[in-house]
Each structure stands twice: as structure tokens, then as C-alpha cells.
C-alpha atoms as a PDB file:
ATOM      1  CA  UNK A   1       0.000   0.000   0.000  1.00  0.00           C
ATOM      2  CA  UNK A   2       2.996   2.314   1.120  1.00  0.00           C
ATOM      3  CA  UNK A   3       4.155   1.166  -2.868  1.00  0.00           C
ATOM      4  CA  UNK A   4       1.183   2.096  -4.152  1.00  0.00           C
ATOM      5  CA  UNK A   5       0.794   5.291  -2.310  1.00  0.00           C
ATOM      6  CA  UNK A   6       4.527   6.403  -3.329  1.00  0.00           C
ATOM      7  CA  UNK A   7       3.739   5.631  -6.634  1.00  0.00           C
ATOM      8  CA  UNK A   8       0.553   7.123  -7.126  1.00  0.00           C
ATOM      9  CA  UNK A   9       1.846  10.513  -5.719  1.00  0.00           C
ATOM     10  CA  UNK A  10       4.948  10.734  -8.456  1.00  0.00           C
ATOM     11  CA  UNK A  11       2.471   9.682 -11.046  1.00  0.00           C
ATOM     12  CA  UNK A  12       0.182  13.054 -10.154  1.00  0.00           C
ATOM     13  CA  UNK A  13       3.464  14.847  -9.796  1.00  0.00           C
ATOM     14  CA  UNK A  14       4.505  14.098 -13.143  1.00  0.00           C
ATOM     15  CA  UNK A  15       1.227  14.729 -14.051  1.00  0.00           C
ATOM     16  CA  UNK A  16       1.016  17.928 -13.345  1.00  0.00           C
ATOM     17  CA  UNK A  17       4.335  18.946 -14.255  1.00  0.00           C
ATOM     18  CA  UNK A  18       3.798  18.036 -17.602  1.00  0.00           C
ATOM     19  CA  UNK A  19       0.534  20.266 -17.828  1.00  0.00           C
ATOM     20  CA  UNK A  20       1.910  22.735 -16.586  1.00  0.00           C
ATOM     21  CA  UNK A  21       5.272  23.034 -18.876  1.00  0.00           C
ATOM     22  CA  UNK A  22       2.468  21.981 -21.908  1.00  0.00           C
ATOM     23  CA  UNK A  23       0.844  25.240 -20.864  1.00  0.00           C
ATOM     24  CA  UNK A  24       3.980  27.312 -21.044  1.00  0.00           C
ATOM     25  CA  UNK A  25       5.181  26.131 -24.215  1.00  0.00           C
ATOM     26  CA  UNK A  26       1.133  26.919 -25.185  1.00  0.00           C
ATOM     27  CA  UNK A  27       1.717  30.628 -24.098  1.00  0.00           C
ATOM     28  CA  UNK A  28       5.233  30.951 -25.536  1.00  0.00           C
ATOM     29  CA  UNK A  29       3.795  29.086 -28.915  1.00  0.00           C
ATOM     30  CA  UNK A  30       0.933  31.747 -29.139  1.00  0.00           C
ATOM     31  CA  UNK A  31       3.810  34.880 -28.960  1.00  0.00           C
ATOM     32  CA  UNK A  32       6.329  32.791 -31.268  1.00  0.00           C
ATOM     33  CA  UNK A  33       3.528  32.344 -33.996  1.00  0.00           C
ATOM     34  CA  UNK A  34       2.129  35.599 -33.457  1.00  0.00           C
ATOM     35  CA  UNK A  35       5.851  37.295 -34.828  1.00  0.00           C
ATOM     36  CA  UNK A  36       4.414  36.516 -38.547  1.00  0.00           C
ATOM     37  CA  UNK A  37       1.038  38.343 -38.089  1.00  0.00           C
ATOM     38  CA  UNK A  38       3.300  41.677 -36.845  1.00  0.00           C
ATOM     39  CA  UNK A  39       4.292  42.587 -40.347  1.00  0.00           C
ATOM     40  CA  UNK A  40       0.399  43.918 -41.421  1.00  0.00           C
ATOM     41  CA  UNK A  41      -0.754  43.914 -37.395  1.00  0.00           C
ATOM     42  CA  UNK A  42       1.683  45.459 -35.679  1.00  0.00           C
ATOM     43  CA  UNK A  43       4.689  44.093 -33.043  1.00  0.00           C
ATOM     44  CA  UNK A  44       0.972  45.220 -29.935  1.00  0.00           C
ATOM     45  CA  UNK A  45      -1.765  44.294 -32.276  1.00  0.00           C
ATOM     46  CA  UNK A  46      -2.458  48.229 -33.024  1.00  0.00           C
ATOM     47  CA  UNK A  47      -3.074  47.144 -36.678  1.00  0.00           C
ATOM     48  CA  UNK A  48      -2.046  49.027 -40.327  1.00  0.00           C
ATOM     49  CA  UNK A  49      -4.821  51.474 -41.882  1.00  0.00           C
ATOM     50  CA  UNK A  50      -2.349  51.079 -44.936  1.00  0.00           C
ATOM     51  CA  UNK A  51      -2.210  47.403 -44.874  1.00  0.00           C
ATOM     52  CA  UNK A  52      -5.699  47.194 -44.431  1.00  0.00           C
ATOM     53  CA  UNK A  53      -5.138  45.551 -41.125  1.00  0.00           C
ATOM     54  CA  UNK A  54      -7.370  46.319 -38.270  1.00  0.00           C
ATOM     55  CA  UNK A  55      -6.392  46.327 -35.199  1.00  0.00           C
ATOM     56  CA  UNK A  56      -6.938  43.085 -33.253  1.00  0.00           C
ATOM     57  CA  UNK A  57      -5.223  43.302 -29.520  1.00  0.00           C
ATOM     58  CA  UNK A  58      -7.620  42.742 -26.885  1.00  0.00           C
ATOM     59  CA  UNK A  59     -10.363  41.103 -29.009  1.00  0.00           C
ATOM     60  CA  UNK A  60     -11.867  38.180 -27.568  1.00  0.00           C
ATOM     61  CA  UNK A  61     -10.546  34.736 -28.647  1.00  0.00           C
ATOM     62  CA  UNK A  62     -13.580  33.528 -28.956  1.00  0.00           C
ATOM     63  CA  UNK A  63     -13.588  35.912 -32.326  1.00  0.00           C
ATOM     64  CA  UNK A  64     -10.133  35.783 -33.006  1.00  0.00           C
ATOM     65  CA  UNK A  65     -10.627  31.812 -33.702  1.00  0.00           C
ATOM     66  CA  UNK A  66     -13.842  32.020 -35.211  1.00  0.00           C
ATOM     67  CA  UNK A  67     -12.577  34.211 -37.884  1.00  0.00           C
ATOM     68  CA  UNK A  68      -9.050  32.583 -37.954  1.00  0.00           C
ATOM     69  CA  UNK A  69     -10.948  29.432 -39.195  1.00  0.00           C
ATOM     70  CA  UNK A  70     -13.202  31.631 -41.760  1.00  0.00           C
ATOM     71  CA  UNK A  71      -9.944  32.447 -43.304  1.00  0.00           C
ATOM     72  CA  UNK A  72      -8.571  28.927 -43.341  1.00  0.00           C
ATOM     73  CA  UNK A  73     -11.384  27.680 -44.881  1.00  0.00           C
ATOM     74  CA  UNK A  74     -12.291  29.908 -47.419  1.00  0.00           C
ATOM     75  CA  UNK A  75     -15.773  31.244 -45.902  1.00  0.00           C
ATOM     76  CA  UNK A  76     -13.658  34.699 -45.662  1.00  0.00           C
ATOM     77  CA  UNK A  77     -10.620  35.722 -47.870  1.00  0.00           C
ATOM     78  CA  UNK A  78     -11.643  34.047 -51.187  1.00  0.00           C
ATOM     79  CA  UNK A  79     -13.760  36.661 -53.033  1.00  0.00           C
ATOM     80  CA  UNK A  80     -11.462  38.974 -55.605  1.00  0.00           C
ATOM     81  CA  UNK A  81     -12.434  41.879 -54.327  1.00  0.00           C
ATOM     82  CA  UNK A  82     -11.586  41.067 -50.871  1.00  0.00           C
ATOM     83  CA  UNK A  83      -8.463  42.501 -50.913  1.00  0.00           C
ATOM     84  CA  UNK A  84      -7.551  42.730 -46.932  1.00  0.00           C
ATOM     85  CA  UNK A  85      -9.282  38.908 -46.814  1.00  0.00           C
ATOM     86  CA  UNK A  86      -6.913  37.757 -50.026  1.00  0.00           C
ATOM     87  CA  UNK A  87      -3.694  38.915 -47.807  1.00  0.00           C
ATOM     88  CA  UNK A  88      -4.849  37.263 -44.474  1.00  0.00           C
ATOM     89  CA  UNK A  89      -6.301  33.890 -45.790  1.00  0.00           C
ATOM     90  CA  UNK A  90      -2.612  32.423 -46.490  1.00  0.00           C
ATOM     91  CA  UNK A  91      -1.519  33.590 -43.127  1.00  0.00           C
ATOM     92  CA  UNK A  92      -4.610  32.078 -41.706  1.00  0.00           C
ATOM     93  CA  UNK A  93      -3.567  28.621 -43.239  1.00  0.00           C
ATOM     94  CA  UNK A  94      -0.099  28.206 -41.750  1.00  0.00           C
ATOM     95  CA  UNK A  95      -1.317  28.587 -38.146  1.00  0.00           C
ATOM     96  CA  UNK A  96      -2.853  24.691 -38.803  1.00  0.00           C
ATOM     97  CA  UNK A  97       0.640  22.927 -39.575  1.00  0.00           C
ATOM     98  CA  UNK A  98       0.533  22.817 -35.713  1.00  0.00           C
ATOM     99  CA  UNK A  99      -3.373  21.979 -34.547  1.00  0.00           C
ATOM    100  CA  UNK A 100      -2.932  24.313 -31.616  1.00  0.00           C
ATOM    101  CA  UNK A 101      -1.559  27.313 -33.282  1.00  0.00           C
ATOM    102  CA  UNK A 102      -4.705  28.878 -33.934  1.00  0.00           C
ATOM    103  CA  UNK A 103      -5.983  28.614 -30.050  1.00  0.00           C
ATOM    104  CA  UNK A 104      -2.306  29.586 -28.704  1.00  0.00           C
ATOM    105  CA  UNK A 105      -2.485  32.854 -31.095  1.00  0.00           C
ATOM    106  CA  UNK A 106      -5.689  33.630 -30.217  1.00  0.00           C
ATOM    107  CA  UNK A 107      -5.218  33.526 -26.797  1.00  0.00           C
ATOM    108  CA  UNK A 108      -1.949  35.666 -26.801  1.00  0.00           C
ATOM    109  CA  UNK A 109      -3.691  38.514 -28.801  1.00  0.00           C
ATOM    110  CA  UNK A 110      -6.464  38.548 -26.817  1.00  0.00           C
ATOM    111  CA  UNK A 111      -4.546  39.166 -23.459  1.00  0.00           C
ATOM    112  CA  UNK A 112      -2.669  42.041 -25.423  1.00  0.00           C
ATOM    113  CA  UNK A 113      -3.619  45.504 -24.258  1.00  0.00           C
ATOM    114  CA  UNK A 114      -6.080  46.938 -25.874  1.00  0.00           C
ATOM    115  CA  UNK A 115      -4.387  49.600 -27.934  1.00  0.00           C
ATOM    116  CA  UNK A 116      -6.060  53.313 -28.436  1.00  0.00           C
ATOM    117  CA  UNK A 117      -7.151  53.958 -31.718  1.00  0.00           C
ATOM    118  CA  UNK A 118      -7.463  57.218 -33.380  1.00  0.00           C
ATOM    119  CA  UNK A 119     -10.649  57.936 -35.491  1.00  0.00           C
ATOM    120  CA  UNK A 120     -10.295  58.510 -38.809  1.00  0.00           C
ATOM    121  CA  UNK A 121     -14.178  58.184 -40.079  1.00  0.00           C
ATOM    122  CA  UNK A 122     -15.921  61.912 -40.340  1.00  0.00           C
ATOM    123  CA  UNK A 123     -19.749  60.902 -40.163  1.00  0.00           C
ATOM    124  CA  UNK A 124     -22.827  62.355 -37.457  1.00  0.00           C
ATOM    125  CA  UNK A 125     -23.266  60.551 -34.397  1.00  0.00           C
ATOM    126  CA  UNK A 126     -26.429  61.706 -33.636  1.00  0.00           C
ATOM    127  CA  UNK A 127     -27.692  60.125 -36.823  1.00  0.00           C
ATOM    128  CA  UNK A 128     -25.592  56.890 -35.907  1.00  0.00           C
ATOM    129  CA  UNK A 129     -27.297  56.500 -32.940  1.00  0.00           C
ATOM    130  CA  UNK A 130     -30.595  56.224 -34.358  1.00  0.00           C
ATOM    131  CA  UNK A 131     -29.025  53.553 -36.459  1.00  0.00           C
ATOM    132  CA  UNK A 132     -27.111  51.679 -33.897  1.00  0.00           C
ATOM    133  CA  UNK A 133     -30.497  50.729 -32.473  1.00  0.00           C
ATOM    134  CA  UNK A 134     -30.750  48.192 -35.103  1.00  0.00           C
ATOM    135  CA  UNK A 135     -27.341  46.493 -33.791  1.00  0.00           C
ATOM    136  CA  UNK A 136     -28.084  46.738 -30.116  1.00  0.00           C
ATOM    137  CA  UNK A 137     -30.092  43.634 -29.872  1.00  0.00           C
ATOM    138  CA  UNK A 138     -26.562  41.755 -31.061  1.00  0.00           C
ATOM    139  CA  UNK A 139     -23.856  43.553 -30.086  1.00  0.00           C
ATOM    140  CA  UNK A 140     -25.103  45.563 -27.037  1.00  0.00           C
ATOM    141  CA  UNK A 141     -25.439  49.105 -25.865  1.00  0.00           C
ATOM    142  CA  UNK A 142     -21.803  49.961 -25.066  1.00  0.00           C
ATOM    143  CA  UNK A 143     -20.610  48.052 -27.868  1.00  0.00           C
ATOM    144  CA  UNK A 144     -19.248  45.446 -25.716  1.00  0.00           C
ATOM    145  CA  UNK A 145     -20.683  42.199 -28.159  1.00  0.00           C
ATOM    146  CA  UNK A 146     -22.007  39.685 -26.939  1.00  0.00           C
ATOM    147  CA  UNK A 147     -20.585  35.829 -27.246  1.00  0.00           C
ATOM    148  CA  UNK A 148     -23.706  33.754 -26.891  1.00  0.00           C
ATOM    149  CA  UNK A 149     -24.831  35.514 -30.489  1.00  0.00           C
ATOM    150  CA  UNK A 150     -21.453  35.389 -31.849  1.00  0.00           C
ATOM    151  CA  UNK A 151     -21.075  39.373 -31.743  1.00  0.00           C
ATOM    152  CA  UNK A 152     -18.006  40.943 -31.753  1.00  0.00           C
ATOM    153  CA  UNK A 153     -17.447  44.064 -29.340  1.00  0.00           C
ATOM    154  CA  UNK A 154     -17.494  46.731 -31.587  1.00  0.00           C
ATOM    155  CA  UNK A 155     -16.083  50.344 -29.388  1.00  0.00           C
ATOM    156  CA  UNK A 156     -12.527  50.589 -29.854  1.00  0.00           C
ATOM    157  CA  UNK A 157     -12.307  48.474 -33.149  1.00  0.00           C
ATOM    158  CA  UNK A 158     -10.650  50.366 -35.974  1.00  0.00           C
ATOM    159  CA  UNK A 159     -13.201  52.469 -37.134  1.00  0.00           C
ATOM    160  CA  UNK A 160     -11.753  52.221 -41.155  1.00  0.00           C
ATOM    161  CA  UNK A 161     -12.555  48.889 -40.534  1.00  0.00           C
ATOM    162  CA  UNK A 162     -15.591  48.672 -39.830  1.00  0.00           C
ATOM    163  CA  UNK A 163     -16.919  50.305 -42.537  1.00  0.00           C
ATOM    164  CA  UNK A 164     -15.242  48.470 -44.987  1.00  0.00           C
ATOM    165  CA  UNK A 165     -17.147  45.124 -43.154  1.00  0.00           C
ATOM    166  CA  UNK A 166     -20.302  46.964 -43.928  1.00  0.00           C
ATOM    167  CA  UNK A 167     -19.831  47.323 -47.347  1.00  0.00           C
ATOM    168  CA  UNK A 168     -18.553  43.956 -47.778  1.00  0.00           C
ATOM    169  CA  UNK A 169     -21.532  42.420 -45.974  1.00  0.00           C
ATOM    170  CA  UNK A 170     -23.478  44.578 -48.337  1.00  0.00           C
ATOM    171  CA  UNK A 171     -22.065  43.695 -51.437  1.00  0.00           C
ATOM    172  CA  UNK A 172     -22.305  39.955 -50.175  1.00  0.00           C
ATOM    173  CA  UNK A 173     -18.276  40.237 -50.272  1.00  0.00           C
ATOM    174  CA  UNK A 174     -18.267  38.813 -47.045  1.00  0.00           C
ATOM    175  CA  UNK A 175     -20.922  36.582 -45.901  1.00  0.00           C
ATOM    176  CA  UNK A 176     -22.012  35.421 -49.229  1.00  0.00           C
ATOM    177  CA  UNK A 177     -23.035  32.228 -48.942  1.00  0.00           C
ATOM    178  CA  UNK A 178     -25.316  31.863 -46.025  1.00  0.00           C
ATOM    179  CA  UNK A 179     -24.760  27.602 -45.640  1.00  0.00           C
ATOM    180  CA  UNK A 180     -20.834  28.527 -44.968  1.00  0.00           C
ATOM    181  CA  UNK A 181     -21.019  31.512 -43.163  1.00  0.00           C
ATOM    182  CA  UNK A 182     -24.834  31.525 -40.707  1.00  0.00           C
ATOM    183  CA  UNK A 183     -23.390  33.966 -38.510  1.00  0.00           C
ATOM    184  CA  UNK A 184     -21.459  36.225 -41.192  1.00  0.00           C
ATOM    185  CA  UNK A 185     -24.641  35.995 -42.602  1.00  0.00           C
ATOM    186  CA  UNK A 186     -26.955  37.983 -40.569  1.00  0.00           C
ATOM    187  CA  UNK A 187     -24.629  41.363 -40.526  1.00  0.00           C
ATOM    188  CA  UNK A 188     -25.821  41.027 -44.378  1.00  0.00           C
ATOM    189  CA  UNK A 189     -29.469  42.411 -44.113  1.00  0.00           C
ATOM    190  CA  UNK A 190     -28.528  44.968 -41.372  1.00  0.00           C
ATOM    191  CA  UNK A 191     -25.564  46.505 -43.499  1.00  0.00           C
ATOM    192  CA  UNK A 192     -28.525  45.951 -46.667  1.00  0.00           C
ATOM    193  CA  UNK A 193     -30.159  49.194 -44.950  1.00  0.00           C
ATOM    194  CA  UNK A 194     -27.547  51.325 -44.768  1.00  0.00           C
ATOM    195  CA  UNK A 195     -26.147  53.950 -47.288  1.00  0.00           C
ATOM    196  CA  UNK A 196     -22.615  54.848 -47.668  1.00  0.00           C
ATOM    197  CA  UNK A 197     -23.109  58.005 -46.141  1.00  0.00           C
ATOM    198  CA  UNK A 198     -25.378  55.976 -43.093  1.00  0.00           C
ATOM    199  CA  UNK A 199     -22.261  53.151 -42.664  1.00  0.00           C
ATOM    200  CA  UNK A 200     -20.164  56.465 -41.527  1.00  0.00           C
ATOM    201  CA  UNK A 201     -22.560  57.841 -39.433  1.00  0.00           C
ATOM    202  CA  UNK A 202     -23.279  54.183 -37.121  1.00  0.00           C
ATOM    203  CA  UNK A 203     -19.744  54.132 -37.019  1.00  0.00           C
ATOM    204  CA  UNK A 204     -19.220  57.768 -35.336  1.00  0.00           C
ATOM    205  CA  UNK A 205     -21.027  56.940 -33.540  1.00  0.00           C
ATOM    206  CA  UNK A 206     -19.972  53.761 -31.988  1.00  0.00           C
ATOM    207  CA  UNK A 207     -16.580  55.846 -31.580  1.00  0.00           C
ATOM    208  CA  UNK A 208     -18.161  57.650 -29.247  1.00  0.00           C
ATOM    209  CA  UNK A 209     -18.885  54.364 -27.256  1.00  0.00           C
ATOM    210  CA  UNK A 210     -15.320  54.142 -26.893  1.00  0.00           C
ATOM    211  CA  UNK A 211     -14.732  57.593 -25.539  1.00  0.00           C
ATOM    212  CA  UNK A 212     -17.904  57.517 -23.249  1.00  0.00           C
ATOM    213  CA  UNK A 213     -15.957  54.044 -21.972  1.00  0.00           C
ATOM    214  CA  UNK A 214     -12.595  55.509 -21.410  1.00  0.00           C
ATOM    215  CA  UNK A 215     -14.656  58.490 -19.453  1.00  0.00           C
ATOM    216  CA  UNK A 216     -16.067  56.311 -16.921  1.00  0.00           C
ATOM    217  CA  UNK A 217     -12.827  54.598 -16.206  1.00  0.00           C
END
């Protein structure tokens, strides 16, 4: 029993030793991958307006994966005029030669601070808000998003950005094919009602999300 005992308790030992170095080599995998996505992203995640790379620090991995996959398997990044998509989907596809690259990365951009991001879209607020109501239901008040409806938080993404998501959901650029892409696919009828000059004004407005935010704190 003493034997047993003994044994047993190096067994656990090992046991957790292992996890715990597999978890370190996890974080330190996530950082080590992450040195390929800094050429368009940026060494904190701050992204490149003139790479047409948003920023992506702080997002939740939850999103980080979902789209990471999108790209991998074609439901994002394949249509020609997808130009941003067409760069990322061949990064997208070397993070599966290892099958925990994608969750590692993910995981280390998501725990990077959250970077501040100037706005560069001119468009009224106070006609945004009216619009944002539409996008409340999904993505919340505050802009925070909401992971249960597979909503991104939306204050303190790159503003640039997110316009050019609305006209690609509008112009079925992105979310195209509904079967692929379910969630993708129902930003397409909300972006549907929105003009150009409408897509700028939401987004001023969910800027100001950001600043009311960084108020309260």
C-alpha cells in the first residue's frame, strides 16, 4: 500500500508537471507564432490602416478563432475583391501545420492591451445613434458584443474597418453564402439598410462608445 501510495503521488506529480510546462510552451507558442502576423498587425496588435489591417489586440478569442478558421477555410478571404481577406487567408492557413496554433495565437492577442485607436471616419453621431439601435439587440449598448450571439465588441475596433465590413456584408463580399457563413450571414441584411453616407454615421457613432468608456474609467 505504502508502494502504491509512493507511486501514485509521483504519477500526479509528473502529471502535473507536464501540464503545466504543456501550458507554457502553449503561451510561448501563441507569442512565437504571433511574430508573422506583426508585419500587417503590428509588433501590440495596433493594426495598419495602410495594410488594411485592423487592429486586433484585446479582441476576444472567442472571435479571433472564429474568424481565424473563416480564413482557413475559405468562408472569408476568397472573393477577388476582398483585398484585406486575399492577404490574411494564407496567413490564416499556416497557423494549422501545428493543430494548436490557432488557439495559442488567439489567446496571446487577446490578453494584449487593448491599444487606443485614433478615429479617422468623419460621419454624425447623432444620426448613428438612431441607427445603432438596429445592432443593439446583437452587439449591445456599449458596444461590448455579446458571445452567446457570436457578436463581436465593436467600441474601440478600428473604425476604417468597420466600414469596410459593412460594405462587404453589403455587397455579399463577405458573408455570401449563407450555408458557410450563418453567422457572417446575418450582418448582411442589417448593413442591406444602410447607405454609404449611413455606414459612416453608425460608425461615429460607436466611436463615441469608446470615448464615453474611457470616461467612466
Amino acid at each position: 500500500m505504502k508502494f502504491f501510495r509512493v507511486g501514485f503521488l509521483s504519477i500526479s506529480l509528473a502529471a502535473l508537471f507536464v501540464a503545466g510546462n504543456a501550458l507554457s510552451q502553449d503561451n510561448g507558442r501563441g507569442e512565437r507564432v504571433y511574430k508573422l502576423c506583426t508585419y500587417c498587425h503590428g509588433d501590440q496588435g495596433e493594426g495598419r490602416q495602410d495594410l488594411a489591417a485592423p487592429a486586433i489586440a484585446g479582441l476576444p478569442d472567442w472571435y479571433l478563432k472564429a474568424q481565424l478558421t473563416k480564413f482557413y477555410e475559405g468562408v472569408r478571404g476568397s472573393h477577388p475583391r476582398d483585398l484585406g481577406g486575399l492577404r490574411m487567408r494564407p496567413m490564416a492557413r499556416t497557423l494549422f501545420s501545428n493543430q494548436n496554433d490557432i488557439e495559442a495565437v488567439s489567446k496571446y492577442v487577446s490578453a494584449l492591451p487593448q491599444p487606443q485607436v485614433a478615429a479617422t471616419v468623419k460621419g454624425r453621431a447623432i444620426k448613428g445613434q438612431a441607427a445603432y439601435q438596429v445592432c443593439v439587440s446583437c452587439h449591445g449598448e456599449a458596444g461590448m458584443g455579446n458571445q452567446a450571439l457570436n457578436a463581436p465588441p465593436l467600441a474601440g475596433m478600428s473604425d476604417w474597418y468597420m466600414v469596410t465590413q459593412l460594405h462587404n456584408f453589403k455587397a455579399g463580399i463577405r458573408a455570401g453564402d449563407p450555408v458557410k457563413d450563418p453567422t457572417g450571414a446575418t450582418m448582411r441584411p442589417m448593413a442591406a439598410t444602410l447607405t454609404p453616407e449611413g455606414m459612416n454615421d453608425v460608425v461615429a457613432y460607436i466611436n463615441l462608445l469608446k470615448q464615453k468608456q474611457q470616461q467612466k474609467q
